[in-house]
Protein backbone atom coordinates (compact mmCIF):
# COMPACT_ATOMS: atom_id res chain seq x y z
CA UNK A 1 -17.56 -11.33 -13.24
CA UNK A 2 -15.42 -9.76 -10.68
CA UNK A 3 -14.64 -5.49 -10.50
CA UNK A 4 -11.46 -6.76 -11.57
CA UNK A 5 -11.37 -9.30 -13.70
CA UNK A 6 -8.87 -8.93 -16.36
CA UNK A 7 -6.79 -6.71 -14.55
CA UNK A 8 -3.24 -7.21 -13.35
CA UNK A 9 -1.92 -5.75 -9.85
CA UNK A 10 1.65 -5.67 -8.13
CA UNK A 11 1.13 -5.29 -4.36
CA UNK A 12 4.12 -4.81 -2.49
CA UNK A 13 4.43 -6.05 1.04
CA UNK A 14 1.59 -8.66 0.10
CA UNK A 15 2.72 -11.52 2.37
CA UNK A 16 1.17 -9.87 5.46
CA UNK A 17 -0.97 -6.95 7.29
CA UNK A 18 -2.80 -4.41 4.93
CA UNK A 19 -0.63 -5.73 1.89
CA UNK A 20 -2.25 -9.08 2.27
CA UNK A 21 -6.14 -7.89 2.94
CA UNK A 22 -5.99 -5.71 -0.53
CA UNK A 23 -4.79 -8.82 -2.07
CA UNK A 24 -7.69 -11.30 -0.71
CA UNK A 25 -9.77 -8.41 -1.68
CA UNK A 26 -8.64 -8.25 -4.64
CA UNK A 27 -8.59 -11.90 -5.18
CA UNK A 28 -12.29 -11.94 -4.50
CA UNK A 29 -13.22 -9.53 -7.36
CA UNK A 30 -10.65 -11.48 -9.82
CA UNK A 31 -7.53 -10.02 -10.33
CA UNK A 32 -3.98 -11.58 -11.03
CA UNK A 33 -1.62 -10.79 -8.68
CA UNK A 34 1.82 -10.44 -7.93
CA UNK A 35 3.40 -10.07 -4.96
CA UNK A 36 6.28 -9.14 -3.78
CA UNK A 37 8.16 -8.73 -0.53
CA UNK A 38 11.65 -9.12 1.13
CA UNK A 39 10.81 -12.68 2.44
CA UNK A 40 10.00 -15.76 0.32
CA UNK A 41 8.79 -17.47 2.86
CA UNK A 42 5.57 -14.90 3.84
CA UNK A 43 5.12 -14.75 0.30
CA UNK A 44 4.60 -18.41 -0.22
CA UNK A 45 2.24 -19.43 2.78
CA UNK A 46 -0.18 -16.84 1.15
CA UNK A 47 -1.17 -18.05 -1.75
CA UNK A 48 -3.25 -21.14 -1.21
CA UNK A 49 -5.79 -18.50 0.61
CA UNK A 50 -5.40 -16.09 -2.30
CA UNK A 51 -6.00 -19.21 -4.87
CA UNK A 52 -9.02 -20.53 -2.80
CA UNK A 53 -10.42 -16.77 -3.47
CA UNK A 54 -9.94 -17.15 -7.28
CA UNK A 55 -7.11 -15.10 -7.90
CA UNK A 56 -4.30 -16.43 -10.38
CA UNK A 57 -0.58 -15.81 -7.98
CA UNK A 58 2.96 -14.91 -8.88
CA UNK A 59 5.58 -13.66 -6.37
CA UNK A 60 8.76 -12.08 -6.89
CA UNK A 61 10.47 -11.53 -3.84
CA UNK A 62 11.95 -7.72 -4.13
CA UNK A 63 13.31 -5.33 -1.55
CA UNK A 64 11.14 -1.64 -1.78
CA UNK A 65 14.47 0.13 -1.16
CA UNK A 66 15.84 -0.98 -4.37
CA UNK A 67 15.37 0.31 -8.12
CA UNK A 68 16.31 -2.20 -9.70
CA UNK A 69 14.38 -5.07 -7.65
CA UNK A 70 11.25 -2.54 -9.23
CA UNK A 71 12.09 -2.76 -12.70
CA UNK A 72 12.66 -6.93 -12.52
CA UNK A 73 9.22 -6.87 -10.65
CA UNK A 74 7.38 -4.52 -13.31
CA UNK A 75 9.01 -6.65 -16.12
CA UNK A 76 8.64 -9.82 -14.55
CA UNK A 77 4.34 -8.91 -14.17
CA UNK A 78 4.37 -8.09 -18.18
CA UNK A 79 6.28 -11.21 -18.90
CA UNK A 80 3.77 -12.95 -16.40
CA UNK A 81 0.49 -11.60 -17.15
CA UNK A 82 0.74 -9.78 -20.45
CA UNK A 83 0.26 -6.42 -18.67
CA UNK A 84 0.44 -3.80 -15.53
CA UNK A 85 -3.01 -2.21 -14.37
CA UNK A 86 -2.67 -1.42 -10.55
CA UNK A 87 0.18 -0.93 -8.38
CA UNK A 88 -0.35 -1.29 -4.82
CA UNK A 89 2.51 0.80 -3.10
CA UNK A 90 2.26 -0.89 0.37
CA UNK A 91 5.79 -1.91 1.72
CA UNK A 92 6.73 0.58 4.57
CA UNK A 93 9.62 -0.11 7.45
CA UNK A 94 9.08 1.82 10.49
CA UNK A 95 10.03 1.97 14.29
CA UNK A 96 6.82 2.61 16.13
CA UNK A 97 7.71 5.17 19.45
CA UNK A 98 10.79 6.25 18.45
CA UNK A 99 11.55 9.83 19.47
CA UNK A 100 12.89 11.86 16.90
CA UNK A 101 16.46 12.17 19.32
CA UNK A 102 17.16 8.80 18.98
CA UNK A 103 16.83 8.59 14.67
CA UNK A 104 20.14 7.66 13.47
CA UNK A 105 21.08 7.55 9.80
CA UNK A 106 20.13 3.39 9.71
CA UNK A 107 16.63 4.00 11.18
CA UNK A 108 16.01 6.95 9.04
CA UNK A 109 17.04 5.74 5.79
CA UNK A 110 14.84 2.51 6.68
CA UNK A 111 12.23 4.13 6.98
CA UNK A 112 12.23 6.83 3.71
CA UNK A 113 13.56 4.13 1.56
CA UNK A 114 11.38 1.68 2.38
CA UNK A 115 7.87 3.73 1.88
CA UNK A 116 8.82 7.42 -0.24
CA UNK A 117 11.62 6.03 -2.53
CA UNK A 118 10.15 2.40 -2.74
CA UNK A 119 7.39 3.88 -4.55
CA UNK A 120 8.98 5.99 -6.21
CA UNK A 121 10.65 3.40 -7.68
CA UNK A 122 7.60 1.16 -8.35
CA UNK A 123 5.63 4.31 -9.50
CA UNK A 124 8.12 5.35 -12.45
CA UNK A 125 9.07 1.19 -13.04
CA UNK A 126 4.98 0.34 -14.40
CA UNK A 127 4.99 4.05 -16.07
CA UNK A 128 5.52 2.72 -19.51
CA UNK A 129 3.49 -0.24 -19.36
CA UNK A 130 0.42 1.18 -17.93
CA UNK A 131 0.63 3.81 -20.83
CA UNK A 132 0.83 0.21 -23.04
CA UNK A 133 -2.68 -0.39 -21.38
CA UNK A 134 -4.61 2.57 -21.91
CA UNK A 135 -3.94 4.01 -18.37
CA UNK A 136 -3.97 2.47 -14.50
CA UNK A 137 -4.18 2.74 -11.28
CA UNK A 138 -1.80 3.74 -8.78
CA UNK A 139 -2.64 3.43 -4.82
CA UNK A 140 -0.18 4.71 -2.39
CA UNK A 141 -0.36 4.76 1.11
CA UNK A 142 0.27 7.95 3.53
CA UNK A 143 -0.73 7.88 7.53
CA UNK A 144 -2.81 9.60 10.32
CA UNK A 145 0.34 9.86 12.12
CA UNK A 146 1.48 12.04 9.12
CA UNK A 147 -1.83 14.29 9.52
CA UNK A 148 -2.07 14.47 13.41
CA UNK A 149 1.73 14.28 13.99
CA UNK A 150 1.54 12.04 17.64
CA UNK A 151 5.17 11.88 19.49
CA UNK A 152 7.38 9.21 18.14
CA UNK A 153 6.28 9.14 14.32
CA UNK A 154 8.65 12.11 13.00
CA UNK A 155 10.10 9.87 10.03
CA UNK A 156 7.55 7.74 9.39
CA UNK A 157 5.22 10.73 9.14
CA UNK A 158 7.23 12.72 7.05
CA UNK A 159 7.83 9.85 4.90
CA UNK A 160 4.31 9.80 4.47
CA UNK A 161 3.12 12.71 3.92
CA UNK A 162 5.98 13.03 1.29
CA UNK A 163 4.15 10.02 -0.38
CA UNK A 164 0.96 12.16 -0.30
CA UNK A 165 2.76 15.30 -2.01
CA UNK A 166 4.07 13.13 -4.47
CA UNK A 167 1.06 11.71 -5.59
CA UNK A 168 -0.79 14.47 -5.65
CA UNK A 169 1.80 15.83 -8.29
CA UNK A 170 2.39 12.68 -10.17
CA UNK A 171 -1.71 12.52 -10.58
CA UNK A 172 -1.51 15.59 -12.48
CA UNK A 173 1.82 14.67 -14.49
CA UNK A 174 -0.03 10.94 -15.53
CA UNK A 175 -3.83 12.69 -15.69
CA UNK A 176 -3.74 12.97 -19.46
CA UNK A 177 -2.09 9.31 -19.53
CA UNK A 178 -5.35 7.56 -17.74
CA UNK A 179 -2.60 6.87 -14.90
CA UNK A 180 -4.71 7.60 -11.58
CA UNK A 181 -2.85 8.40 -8.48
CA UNK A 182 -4.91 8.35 -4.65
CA UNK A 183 -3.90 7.55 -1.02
CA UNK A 184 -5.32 5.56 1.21
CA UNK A 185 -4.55 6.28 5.10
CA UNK A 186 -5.37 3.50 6.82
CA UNK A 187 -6.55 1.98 10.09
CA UNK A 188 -6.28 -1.49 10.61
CA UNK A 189 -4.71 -4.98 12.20
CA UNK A 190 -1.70 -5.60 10.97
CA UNK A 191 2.07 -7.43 12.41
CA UNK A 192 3.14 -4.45 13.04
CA UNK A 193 -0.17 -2.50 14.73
CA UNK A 194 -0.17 -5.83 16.76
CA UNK A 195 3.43 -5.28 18.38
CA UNK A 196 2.77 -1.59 19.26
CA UNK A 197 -0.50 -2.74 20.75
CA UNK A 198 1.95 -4.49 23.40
CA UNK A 199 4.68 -2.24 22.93
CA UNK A 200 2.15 0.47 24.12
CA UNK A 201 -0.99 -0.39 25.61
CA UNK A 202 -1.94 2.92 26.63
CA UNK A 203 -1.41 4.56 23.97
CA UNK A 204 -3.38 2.15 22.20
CA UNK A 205 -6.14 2.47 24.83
CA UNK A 206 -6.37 6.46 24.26
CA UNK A 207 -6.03 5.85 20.49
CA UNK A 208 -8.88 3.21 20.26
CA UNK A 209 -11.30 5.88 21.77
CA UNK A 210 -10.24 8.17 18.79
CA UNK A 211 -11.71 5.75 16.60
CA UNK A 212 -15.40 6.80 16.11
CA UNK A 213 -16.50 3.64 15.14
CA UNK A 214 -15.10 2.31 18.26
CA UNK A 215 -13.00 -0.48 16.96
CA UNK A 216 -9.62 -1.12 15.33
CA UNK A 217 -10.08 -2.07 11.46
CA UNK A 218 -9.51 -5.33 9.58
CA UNK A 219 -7.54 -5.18 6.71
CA UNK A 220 -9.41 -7.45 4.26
CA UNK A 221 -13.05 -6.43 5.01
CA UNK A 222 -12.51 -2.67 5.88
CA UNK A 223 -9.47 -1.44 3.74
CA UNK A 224 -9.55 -3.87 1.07
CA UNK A 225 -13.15 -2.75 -0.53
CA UNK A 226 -11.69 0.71 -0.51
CA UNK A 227 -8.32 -0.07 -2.40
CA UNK A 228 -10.91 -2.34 -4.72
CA UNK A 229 -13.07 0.70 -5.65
CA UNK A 230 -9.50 2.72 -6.10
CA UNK A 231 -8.74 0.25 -8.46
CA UNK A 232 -11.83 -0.64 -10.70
CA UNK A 233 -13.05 1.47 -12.92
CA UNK A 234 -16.32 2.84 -10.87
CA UNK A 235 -13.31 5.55 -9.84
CA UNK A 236 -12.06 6.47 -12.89
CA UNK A 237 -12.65 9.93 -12.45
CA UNK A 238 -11.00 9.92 -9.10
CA UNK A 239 -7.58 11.16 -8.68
CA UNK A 240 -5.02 12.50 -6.87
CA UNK A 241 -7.21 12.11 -3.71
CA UNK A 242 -6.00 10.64 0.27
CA UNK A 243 -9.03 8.76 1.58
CA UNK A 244 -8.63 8.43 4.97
CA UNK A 245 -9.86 4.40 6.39
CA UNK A 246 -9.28 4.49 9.81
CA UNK A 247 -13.27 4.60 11.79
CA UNK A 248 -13.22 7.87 11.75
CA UNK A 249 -9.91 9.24 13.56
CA UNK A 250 -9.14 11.52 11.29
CA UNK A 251 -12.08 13.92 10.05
CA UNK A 252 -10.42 16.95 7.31
């Protein structure tokens, strides 16, 4: 028996990057999943690998920025699976090297929509039905660049450090519901990592020697057994905590 088996999880942005490791991870230890993301298409080329892991699959394709895609997502997983017991908040737009100048209203609201009110939205859409099952487990996702604050991240790392204040809060709100809230700041390959390794190969360069470990992380294999123990019950005394996954680039 899988760490998970039994238990249902929504991972948004699954088709790809980090999304898509936690889910294969997840697949692994037996979980159903459903995924959801802004294009079908990602969606559906994923889940004859997630199958081939063991993992039962539903998508519903959902934009983050939108309230109401969360509560057809939430309702669709109970309708689906009986139940909601993780929530994977991963969906996040950003602009990689773009100085705070140049932000107009478009890239900002892309950004804060996308990762801060996307899960809020998600966050308060599973409330009820986690409370249905005794309690959860809610994993959100903040950033070293929130932490360490590099040039060209102002939005994106506001937006997630905002994600790390509220889910430090909303842990204490949902403590005495079972509903645990952590943060994962992670370190790894992804679409979008990939395109500002050639966007910016020096700054990658200088980055990579950050990395204690000495090598840039793989999102099924290094982040995915951390979001696993997040989500099983060997943590379910651990809340309102921000692990940071990244080889050691940020020590607090």
């Amino acid at each position: 028996m899988g760490r998970l088996s039994g238990k249902v999880a929504i991972i948004t942005g699954g088709g790809q990057g980090v999304g898509l490791g936690i889910a294969q991870a997840f697949a692994r230890e037996g979980a159903s999943l459903v995924l959801t993301g802004r294009t079908p298409e990602k969606l559906q080329a994923v889940v004859p690998d997630l199958e081939a892991r063991g993992a039962t699959v539903a998508l519903h394709p959902a934009d983050a920025r939108s309230r109401a895609d969360a509560q057809k997502v939430a309702e669709f997983t109970v309708q689906t699976f009986g139940g909601i017991d993780i929530l994977v908040n991963n969906a996040q737009t950003t602009v990689p090297g773009m100085m705070f100048d140049n932000y107009d209203d478009e890239a900002i609201a892309a950004t804060v929509e996308s990762g801060l009110y996307g899960s809020i939205y998600y966050m308060q859409a599973v409330r009820r039905h986690m409370v249905a099952r005794g309690g959860g487990s809610i994993i959100n996702f903040g950033s070293r660049q929130g932490i360490v604050a590099p040039p060209g991240y102002s939005i994106y790392g506001a937006t997630k450090e905002a994600i790390r204040g509220l889910s430090r809060t909303v842990a204490r709100e949902w403590g005495p519901d079972n509903i645990r809230v952590n943060v994962i700041n992670p370190s790894a390959m992804s679409p979008a990592a990939k395109k500002w390794l050639a966007d910016f190969p020096e700054e990658a360069a200088k980055n990579l020697l950050e990395v204690s470990l000495r090598r840039w992380g793989d999102a099924e294999t290094d982040i995915g057994p951390v979001a696993v123990f997040l989500a099983c019950d060997e943590s379910r005394y651990v809340s309102g905590q921000t692990i940071n996954v990244d080889g050691g680039m940020v020590m607090l």
